[in-house]
C-alpha atoms as a PDB file:
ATOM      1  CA  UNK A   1     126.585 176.443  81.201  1.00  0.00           C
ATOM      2  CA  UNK A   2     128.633 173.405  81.926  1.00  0.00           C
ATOM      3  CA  UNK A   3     129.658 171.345  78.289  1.00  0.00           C
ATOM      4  CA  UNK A   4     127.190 168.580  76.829  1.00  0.00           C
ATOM      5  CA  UNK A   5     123.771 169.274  79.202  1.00  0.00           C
ATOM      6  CA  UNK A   6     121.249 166.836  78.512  1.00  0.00           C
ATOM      7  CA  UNK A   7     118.441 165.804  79.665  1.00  0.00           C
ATOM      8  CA  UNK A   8     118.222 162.448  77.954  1.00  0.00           C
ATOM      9  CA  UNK A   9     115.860 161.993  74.702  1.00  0.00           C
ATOM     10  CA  UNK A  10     112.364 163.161  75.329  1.00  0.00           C
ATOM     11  CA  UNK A  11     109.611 165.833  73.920  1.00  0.00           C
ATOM     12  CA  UNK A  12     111.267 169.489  72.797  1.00  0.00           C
ATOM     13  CA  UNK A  13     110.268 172.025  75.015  1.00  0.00           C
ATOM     14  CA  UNK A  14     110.986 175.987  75.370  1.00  0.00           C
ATOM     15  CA  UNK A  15     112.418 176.529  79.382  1.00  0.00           C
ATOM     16  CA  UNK A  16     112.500 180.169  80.755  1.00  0.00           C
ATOM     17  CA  UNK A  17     114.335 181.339  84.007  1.00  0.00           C
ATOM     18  CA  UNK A  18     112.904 185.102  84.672  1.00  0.00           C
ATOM     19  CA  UNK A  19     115.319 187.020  87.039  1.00  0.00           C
ATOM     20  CA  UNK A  20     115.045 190.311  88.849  1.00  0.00           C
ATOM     21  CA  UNK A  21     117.055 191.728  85.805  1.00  0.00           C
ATOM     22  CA  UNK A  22     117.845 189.353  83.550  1.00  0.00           C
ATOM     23  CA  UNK A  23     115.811 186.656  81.753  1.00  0.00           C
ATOM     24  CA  UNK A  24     117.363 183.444  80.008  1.00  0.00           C
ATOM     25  CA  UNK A  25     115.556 181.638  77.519  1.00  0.00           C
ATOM     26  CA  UNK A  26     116.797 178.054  76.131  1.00  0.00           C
ATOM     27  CA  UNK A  27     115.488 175.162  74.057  1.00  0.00           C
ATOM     28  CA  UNK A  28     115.805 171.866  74.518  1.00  0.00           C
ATOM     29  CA  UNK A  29     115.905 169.590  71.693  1.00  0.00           C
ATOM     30  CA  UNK A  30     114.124 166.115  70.586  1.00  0.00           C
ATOM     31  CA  UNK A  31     117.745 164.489  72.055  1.00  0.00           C
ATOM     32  CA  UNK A  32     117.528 166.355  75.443  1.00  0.00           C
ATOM     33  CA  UNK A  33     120.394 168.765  74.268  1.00  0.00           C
ATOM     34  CA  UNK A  34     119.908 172.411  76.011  1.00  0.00           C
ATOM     35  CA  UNK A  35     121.042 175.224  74.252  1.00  0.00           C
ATOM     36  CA  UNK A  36     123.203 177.953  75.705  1.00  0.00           C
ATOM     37  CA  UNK A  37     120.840 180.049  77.229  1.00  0.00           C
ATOM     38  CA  UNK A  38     119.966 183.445  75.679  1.00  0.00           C
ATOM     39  CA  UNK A  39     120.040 186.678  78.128  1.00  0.00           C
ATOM     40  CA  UNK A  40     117.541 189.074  77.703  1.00  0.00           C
ATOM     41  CA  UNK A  41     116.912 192.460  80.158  1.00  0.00           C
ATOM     42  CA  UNK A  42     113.841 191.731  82.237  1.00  0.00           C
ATOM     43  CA  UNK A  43     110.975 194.288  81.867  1.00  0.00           C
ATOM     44  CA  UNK A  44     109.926 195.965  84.587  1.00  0.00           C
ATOM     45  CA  UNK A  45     108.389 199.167  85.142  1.00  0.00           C
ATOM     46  CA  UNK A  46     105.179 198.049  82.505  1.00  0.00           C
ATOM     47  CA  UNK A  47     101.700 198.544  83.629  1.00  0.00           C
ATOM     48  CA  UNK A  48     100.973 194.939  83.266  1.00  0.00           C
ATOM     49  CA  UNK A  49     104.554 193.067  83.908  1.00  0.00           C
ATOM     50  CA  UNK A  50     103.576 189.427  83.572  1.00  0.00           C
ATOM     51  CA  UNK A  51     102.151 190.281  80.139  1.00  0.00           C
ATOM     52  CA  UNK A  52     105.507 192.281  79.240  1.00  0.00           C
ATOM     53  CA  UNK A  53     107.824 189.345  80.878  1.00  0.00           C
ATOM     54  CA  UNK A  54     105.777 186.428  78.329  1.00  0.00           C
ATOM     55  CA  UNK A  55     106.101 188.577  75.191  1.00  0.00           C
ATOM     56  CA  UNK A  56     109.907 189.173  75.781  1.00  0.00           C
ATOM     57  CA  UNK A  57     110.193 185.018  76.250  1.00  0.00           C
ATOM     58  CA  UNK A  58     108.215 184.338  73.383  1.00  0.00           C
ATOM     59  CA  UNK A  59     110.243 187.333  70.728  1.00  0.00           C
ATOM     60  CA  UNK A  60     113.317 185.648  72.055  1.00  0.00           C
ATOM     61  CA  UNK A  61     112.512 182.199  71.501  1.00  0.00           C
ATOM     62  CA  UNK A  62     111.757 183.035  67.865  1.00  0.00           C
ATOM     63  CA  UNK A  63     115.317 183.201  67.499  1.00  0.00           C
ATOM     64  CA  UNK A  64     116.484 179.679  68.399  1.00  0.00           C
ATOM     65  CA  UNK A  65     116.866 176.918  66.768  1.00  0.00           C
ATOM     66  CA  UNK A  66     114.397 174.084  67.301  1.00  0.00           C
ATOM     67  CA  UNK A  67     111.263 176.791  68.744  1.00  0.00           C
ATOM     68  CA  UNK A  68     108.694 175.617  66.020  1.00  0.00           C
ATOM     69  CA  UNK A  69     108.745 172.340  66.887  1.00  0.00           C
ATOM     70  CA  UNK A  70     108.375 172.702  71.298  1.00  0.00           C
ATOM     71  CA  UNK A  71     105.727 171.066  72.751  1.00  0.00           C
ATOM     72  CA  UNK A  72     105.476 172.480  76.211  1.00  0.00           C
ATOM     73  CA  UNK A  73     106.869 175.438  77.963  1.00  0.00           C
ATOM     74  CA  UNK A  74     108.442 175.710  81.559  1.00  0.00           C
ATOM     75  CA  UNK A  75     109.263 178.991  82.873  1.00  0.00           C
ATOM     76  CA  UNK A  76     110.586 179.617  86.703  1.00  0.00           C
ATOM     77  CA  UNK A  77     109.855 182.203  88.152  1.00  0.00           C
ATOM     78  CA  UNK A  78     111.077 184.769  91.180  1.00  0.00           C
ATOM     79  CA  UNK A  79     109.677 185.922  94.474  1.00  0.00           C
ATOM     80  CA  UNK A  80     107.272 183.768  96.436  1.00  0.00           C
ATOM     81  CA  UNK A  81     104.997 181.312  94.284  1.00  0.00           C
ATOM     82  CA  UNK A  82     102.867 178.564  95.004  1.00  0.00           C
ATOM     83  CA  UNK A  83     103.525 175.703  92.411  1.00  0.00           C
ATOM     84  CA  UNK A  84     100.357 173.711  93.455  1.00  0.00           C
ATOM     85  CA  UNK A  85      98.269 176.577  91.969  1.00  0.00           C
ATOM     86  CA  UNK A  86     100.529 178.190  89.735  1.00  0.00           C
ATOM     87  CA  UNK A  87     100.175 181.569  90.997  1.00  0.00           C
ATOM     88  CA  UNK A  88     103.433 183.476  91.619  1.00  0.00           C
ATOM     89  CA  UNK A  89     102.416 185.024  95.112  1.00  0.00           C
ATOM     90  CA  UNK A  90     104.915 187.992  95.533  1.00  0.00           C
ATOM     91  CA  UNK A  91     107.900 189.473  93.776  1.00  0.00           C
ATOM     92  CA  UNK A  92     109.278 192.713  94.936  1.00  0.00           C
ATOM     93  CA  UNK A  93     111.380 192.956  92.760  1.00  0.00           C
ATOM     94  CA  UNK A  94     109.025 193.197  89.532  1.00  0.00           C
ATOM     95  CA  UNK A  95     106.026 194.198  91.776  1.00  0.00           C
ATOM     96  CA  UNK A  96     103.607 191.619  91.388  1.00  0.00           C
ATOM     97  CA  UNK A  97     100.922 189.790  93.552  1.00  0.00           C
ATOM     98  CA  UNK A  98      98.773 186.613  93.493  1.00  0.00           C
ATOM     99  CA  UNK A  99      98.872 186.364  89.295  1.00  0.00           C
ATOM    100  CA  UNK A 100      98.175 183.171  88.045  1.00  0.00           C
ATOM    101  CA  UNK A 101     101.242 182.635  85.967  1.00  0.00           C
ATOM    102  CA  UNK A 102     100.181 178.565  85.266  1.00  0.00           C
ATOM    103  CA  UNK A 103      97.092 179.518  83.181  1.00  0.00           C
ATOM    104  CA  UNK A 104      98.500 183.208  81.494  1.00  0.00           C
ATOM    105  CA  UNK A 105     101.675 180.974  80.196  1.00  0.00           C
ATOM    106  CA  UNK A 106      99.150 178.577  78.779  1.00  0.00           C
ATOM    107  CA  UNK A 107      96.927 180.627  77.264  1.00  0.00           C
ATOM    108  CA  UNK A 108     100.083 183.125  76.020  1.00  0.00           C
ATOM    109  CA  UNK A 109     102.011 179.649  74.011  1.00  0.00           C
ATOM    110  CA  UNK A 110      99.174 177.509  73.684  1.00  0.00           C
ATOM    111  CA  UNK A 111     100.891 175.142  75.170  1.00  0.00           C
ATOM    112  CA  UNK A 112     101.252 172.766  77.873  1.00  0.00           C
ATOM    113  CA  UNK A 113     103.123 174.971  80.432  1.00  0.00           C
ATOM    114  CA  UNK A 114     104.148 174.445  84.009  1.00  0.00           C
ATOM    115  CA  UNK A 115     105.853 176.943  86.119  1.00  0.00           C
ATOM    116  CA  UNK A 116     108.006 176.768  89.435  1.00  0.00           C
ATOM    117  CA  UNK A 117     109.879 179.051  91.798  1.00  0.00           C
ATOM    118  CA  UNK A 118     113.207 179.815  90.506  1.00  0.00           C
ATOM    119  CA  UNK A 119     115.139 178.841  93.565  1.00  0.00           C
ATOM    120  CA  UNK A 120     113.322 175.194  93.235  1.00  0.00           C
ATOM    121  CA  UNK A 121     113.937 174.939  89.557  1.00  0.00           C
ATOM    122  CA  UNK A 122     117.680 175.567  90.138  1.00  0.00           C
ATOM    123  CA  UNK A 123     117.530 172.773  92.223  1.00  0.00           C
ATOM    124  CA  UNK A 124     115.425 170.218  90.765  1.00  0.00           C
ATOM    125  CA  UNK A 125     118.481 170.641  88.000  1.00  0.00           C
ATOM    126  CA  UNK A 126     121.096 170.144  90.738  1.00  0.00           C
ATOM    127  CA  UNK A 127     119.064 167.154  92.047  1.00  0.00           C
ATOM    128  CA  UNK A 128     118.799 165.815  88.002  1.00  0.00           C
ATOM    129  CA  UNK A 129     122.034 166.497  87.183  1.00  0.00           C
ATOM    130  CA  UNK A 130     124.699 168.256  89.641  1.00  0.00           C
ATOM    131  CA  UNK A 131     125.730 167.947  93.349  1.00  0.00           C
ATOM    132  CA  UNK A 132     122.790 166.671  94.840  1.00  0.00           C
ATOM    133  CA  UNK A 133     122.112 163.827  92.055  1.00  0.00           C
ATOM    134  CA  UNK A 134     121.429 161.003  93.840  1.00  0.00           C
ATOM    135  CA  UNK A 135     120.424 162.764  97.528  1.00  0.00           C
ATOM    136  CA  UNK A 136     116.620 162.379  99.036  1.00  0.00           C
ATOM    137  CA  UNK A 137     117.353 164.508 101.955  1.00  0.00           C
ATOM    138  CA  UNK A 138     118.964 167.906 100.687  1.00  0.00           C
ATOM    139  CA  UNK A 139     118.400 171.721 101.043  1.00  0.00           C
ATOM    140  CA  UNK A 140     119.628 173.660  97.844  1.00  0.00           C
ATOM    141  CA  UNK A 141     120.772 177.030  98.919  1.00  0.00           C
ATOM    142  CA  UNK A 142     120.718 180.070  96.508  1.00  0.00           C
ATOM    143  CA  UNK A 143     122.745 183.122  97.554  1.00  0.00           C
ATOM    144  CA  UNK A 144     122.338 185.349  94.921  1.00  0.00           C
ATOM    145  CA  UNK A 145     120.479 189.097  94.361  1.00  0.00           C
ATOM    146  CA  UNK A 146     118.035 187.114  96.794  1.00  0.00           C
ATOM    147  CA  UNK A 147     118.801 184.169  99.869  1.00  0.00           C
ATOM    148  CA  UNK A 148     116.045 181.085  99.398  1.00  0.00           C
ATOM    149  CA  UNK A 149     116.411 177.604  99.947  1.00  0.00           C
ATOM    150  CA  UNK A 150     114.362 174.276  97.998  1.00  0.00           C
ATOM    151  CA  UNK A 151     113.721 171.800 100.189  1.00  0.00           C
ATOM    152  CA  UNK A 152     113.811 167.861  99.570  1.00  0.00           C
ATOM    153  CA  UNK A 153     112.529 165.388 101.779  1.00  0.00           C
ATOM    154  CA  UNK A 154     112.844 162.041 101.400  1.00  0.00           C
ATOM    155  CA  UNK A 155     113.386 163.128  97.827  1.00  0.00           C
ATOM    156  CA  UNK A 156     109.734 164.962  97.641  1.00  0.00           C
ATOM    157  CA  UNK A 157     110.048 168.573  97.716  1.00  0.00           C
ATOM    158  CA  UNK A 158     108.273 170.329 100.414  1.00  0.00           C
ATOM    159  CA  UNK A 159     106.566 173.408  99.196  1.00  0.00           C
ATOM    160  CA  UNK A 160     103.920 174.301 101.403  1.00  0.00           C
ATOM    161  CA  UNK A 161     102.399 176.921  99.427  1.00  0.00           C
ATOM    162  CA  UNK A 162     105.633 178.477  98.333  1.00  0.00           C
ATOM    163  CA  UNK A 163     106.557 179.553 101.684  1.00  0.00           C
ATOM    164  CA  UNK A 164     109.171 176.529 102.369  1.00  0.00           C
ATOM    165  CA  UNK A 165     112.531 177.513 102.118  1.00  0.00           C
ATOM    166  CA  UNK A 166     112.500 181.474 102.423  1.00  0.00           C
ATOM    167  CA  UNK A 167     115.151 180.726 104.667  1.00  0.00           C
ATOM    168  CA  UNK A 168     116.429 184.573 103.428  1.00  0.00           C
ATOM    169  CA  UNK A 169     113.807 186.599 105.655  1.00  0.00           C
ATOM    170  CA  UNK A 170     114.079 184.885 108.962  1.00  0.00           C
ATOM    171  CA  UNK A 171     115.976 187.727 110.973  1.00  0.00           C
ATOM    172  CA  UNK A 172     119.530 187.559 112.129  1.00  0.00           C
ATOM    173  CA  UNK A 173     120.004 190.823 113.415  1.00  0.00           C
ATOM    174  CA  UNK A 174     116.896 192.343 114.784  1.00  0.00           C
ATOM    175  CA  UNK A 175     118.760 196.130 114.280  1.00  0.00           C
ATOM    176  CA  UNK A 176     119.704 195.498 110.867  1.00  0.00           C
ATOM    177  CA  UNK A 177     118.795 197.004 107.488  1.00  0.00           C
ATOM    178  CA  UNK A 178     115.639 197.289 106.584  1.00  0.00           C
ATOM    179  CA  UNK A 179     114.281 194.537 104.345  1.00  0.00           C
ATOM    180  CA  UNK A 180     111.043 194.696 101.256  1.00  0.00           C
ATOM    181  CA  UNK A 181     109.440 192.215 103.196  1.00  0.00           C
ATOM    182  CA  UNK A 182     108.824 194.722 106.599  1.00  0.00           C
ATOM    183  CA  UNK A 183     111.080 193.236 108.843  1.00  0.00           C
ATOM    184  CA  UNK A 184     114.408 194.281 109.643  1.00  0.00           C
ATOM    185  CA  UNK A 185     117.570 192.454 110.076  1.00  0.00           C
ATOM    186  CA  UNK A 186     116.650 189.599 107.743  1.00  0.00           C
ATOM    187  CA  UNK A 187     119.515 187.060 106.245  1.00  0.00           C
ATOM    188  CA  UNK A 188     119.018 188.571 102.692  1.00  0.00           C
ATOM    189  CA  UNK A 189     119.026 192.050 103.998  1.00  0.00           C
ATOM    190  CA  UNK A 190     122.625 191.198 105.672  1.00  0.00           C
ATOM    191  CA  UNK A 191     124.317 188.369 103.434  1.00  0.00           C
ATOM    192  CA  UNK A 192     123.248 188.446 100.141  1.00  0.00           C
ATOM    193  CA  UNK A 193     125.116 189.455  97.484  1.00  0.00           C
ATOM    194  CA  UNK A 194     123.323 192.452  96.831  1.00  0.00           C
ATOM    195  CA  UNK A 195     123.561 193.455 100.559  1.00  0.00           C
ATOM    196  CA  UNK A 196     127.465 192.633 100.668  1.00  0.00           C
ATOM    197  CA  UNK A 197     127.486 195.483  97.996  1.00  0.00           C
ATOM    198  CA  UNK A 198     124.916 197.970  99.567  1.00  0.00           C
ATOM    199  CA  UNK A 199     126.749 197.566 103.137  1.00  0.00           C
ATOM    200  CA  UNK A 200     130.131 197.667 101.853  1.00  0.00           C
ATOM    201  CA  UNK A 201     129.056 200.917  99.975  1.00  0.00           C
ATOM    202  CA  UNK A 202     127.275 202.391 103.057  1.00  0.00           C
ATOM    203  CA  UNK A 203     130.449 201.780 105.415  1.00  0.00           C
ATOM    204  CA  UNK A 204     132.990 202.954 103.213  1.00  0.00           C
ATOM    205  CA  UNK A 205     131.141 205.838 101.321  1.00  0.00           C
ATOM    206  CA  UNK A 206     132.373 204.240  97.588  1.00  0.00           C
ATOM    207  CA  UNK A 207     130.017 202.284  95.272  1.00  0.00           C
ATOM    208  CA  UNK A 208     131.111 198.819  93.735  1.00  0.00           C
ATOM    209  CA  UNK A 209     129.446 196.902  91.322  1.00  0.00           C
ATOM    210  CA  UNK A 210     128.969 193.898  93.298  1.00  0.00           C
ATOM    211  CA  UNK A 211     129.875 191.295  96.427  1.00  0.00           C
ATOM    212  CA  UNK A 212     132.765 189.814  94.272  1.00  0.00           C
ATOM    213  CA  UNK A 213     134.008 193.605  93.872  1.00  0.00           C
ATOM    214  CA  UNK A 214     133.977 193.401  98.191  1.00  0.00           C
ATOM    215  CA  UNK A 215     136.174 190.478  98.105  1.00  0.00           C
ATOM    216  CA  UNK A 216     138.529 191.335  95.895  1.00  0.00           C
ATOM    217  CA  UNK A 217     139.470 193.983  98.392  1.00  0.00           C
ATOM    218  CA  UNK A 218     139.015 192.080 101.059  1.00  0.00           C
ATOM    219  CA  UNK A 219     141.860 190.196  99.420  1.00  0.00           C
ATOM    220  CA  UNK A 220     143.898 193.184  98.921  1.00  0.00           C
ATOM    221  CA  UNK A 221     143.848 194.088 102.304  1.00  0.00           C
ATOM    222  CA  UNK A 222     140.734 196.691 103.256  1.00  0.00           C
ATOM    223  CA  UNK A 223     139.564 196.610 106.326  1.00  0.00           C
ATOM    224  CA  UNK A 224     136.170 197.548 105.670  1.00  0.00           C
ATOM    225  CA  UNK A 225     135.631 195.204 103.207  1.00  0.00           C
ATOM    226  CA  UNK A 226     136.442 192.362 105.013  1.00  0.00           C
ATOM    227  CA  UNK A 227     134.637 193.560 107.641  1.00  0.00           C
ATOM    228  CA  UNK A 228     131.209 193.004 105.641  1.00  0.00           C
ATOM    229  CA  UNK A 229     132.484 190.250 104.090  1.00  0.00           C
ATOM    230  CA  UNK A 230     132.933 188.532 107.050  1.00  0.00           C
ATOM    231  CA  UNK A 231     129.525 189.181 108.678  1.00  0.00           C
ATOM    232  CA  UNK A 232     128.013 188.170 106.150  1.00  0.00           C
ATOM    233  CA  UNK A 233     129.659 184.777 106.215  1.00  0.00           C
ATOM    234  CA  UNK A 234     128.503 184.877 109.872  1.00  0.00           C
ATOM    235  CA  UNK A 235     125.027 185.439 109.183  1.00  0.00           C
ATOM    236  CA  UNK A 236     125.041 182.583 106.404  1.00  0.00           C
ATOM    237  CA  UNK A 237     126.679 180.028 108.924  1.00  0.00           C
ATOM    238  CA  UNK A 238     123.331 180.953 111.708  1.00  0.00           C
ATOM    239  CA  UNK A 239     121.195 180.349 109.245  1.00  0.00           C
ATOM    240  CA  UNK A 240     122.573 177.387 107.513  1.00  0.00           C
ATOM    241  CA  UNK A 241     122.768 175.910 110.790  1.00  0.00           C
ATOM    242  CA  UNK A 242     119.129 176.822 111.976  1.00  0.00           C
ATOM    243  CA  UNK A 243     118.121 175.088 108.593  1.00  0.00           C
ATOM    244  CA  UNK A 244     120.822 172.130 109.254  1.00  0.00           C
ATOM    245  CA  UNK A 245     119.305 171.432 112.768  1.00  0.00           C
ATOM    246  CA  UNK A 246     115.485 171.996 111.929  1.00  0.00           C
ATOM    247  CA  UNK A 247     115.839 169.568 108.548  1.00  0.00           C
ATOM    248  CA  UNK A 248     118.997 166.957 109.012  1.00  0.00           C
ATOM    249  CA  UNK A 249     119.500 166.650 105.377  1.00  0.00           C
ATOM    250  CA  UNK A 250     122.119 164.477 104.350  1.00  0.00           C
ATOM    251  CA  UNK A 251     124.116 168.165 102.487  1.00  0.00           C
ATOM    252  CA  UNK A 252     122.956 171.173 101.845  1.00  0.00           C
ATOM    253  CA  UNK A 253     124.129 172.462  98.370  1.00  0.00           C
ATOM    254  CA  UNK A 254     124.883 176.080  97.632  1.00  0.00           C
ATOM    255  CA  UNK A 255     124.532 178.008  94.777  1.00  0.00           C
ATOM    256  CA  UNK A 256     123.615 181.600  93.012  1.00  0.00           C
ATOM    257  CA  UNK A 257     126.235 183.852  92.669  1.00  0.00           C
ATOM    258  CA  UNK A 258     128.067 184.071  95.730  1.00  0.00           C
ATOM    259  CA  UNK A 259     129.106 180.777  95.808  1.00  0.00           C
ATOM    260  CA  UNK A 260     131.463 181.402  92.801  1.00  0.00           C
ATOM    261  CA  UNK A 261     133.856 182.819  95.462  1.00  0.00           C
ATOM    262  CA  UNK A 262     134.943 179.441  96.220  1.00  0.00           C
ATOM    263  CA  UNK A 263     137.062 178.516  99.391  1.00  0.00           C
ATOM    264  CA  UNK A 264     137.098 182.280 100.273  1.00  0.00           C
ATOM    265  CA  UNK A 265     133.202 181.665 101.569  1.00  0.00           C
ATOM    266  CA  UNK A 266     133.097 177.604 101.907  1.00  0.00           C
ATOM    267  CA  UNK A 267     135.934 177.171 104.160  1.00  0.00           C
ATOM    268  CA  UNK A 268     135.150 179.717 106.527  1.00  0.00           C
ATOM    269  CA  UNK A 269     131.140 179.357 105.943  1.00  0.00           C
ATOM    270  CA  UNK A 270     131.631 175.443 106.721  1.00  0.00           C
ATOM    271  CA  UNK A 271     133.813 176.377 110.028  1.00  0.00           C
ATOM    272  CA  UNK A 272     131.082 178.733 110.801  1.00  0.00           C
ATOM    273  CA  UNK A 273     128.544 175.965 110.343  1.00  0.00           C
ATOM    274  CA  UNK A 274     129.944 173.480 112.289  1.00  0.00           C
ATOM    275  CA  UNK A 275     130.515 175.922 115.430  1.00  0.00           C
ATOM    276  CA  UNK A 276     127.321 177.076 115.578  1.00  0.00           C
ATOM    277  CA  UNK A 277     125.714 173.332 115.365  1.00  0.00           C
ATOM    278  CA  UNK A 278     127.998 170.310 116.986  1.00  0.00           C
ATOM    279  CA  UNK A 279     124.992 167.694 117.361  1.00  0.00           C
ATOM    280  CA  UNK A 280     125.878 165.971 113.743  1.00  0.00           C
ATOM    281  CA  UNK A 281     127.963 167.083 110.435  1.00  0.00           C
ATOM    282  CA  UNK A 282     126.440 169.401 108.149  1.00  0.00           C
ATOM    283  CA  UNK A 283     127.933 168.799 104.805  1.00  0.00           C
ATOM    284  CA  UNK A 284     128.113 171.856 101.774  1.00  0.00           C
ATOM    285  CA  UNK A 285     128.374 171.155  98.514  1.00  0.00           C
ATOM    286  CA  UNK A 286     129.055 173.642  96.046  1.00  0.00           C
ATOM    287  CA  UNK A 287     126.586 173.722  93.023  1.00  0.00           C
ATOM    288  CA  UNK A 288     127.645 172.310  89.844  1.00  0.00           C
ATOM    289  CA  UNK A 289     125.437 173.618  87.187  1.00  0.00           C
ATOM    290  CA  UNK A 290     126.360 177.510  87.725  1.00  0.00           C
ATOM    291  CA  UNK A 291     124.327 180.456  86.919  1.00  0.00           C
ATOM    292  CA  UNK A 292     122.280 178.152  84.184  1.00  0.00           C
ATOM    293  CA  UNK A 293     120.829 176.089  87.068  1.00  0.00           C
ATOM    294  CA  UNK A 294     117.307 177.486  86.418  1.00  0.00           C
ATOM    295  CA  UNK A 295     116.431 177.595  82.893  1.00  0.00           C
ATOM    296  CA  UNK A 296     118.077 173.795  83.155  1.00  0.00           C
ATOM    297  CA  UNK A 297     115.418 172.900  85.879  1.00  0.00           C
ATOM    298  CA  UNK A 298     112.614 174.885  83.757  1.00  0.00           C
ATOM    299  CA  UNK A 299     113.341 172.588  80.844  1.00  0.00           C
ATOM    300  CA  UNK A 300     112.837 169.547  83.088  1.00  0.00           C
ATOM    301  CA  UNK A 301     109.478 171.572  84.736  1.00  0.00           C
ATOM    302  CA  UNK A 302     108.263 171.504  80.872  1.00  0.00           C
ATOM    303  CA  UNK A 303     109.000 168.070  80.505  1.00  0.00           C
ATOM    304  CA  UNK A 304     107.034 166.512  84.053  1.00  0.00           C
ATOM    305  CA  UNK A 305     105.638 169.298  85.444  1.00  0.00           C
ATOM    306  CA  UNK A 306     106.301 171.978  88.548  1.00  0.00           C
ATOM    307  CA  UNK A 307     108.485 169.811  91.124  1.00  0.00           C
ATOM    308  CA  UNK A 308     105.497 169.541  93.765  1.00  0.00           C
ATOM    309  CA  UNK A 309     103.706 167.475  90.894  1.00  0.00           C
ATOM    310  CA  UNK A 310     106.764 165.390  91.037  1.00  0.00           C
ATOM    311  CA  UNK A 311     107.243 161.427  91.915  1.00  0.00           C
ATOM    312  CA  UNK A 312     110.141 161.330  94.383  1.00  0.00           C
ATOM    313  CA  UNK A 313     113.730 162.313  93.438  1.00  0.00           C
ATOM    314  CA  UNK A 314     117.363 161.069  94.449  1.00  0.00           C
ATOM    315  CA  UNK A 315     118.874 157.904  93.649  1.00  0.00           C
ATOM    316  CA  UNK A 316     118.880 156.273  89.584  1.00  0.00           C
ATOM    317  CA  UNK A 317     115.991 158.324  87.617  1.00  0.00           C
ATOM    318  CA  UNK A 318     113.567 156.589  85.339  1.00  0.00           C
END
């Protein structure tokens, strides 16, 4: 987490960023201090995972400093979810549908709680506090595990029942590799982190750990690596530009984990851009806030609420 995050002086709240494998869990103090997030293992595999996911956030909270004294709870969540009613949609990775996480985190704390999509947490913190502080027109792009965008127009974010953004399953290569949503070829099946591993792996017959595990020996020369590493750069660059063209937002930010490759995927991701889509700039930021991004924007969902509940963002805050 970047030094001295604050979120200016306010009520104390517990914030919550539930990943496909890991879970963070932060508080943020009377001052608007966050604390370094703690990482727990996400449960999975339980008969009743939502119930499992709220007890591990609640046993870890115990722990930190401050946790007696939150009044409200944010918690952002993964897969497809529908801030307006609070009900996280789909996950495939922890294998839920249609539960209604805004009243089961309530009733769990006893709290006021709001929830939001991870992705749109992340960037309601970016917007708050990072690269896009100060934008009204911006797309924050997380490459990660997963490939969704948040959406802000006009410096409302535009939700439309969760669905906005899920810029990751619009299909790039109808032949490609089979995605969890049915479809095949999808950008998150081809460029996400996770696939950069699984292709890499699959064309070369020898397991890494990860996509930064691909570049490094793309750097050192294999063929094969650089190979996947450059079509997935491709893919990004159709898709960033589909999103460019269909929204004209003033910069599209990027974050999650691939991003933390730097210049090896912005310079040739922003060439890629601007080739595919001449008709105006399309500017990409790199995110600021790192890997923290969403238990940063939970803490601000505790404090006014799931972003769709939001006055408009950008420009000086109140």
């Amino acid at each position: 987490m970047p030094e001295q995050v604050s979120l200016g002086a306010g009520a104390p709240v517990l914030a919550a960023d539930v990943g496909g494998t890991v879970t963070k869990v932060s508080v943020v103090d009377e001052t608007g201090r966050v604390s370094p997030p703690v990482r727990v293992p996400t449960p999975s595999g339980s008969t009743d995972t939502p119930a499992a996911i709220l007890n591990t956030i609640s046993d870890t909270a115990r722990g930190l400093p401050g946790s007696d004294r939150v009044r409200a709870v944010g918690v952002a969540l993964p897969g497809i979810f529908d801030e307006d009613r609070g009900v996280g949609v789909w996950s495939e990775n922890l294998g839920w549908r249609d539960v209604d996480f805004g009243s089961l985190v309530q009733e769990h704390f006893r709290l006021p709680a709001a929830c939001a999509h991870d992705v749109r947490a992340a960037a309601l913190a970016e917007l708050r506090l990072g690269a896009a502080h100060g934008l009204r027109d911006v797309a924050v792009l997380t490459v990660g595990t997963g490939i969704a965008a948040a959406l802000f127009v006009d410096g409302r974010p535009h939700v439309r029942g969760g669905y906005a953004g899920e810029i990751g399953h619009v299909v790039i290569d109808p032949a490609g590799e089979p995605c969890p949503c049915g479809n095949r070829g999808c950008l998150e099946a081809t460029a996400s982190a996770a696939a950069i591993a699984r292709r890499y792996g699959e064309a070369s017959g020898t397991s890494v750990a990860g996509a930064r595990d691909v570049l490094e020996r793309s750097r050192s020369g294999d063929r094969t690596a650089s190979i996947i590493w450059s079509s997935a750069i491709d893919a990004l660059a159709s898709g960033i530009a589909h999103l460019s063209a269909a929204m004209a937002p003033q910069a599209i930010v990027i974050g999650g984990g691939l991003s933390e490759a730097g210049e090896d995927l912005f310079g040739p991701l922003q060439e890629g851009v601007d080739a595919r889509f001449r008709l105006r700039p399309t500017r990409l930021l790199r995110a600021r806030l790192g890997e923290d991004a969403g238990v940063i924007g939970a803490a601000v969902v505790a404090r006014e609420g799931a972003p769709s509940h939001r006055e408009p963002a950008g420009g000086p805050h109140r």
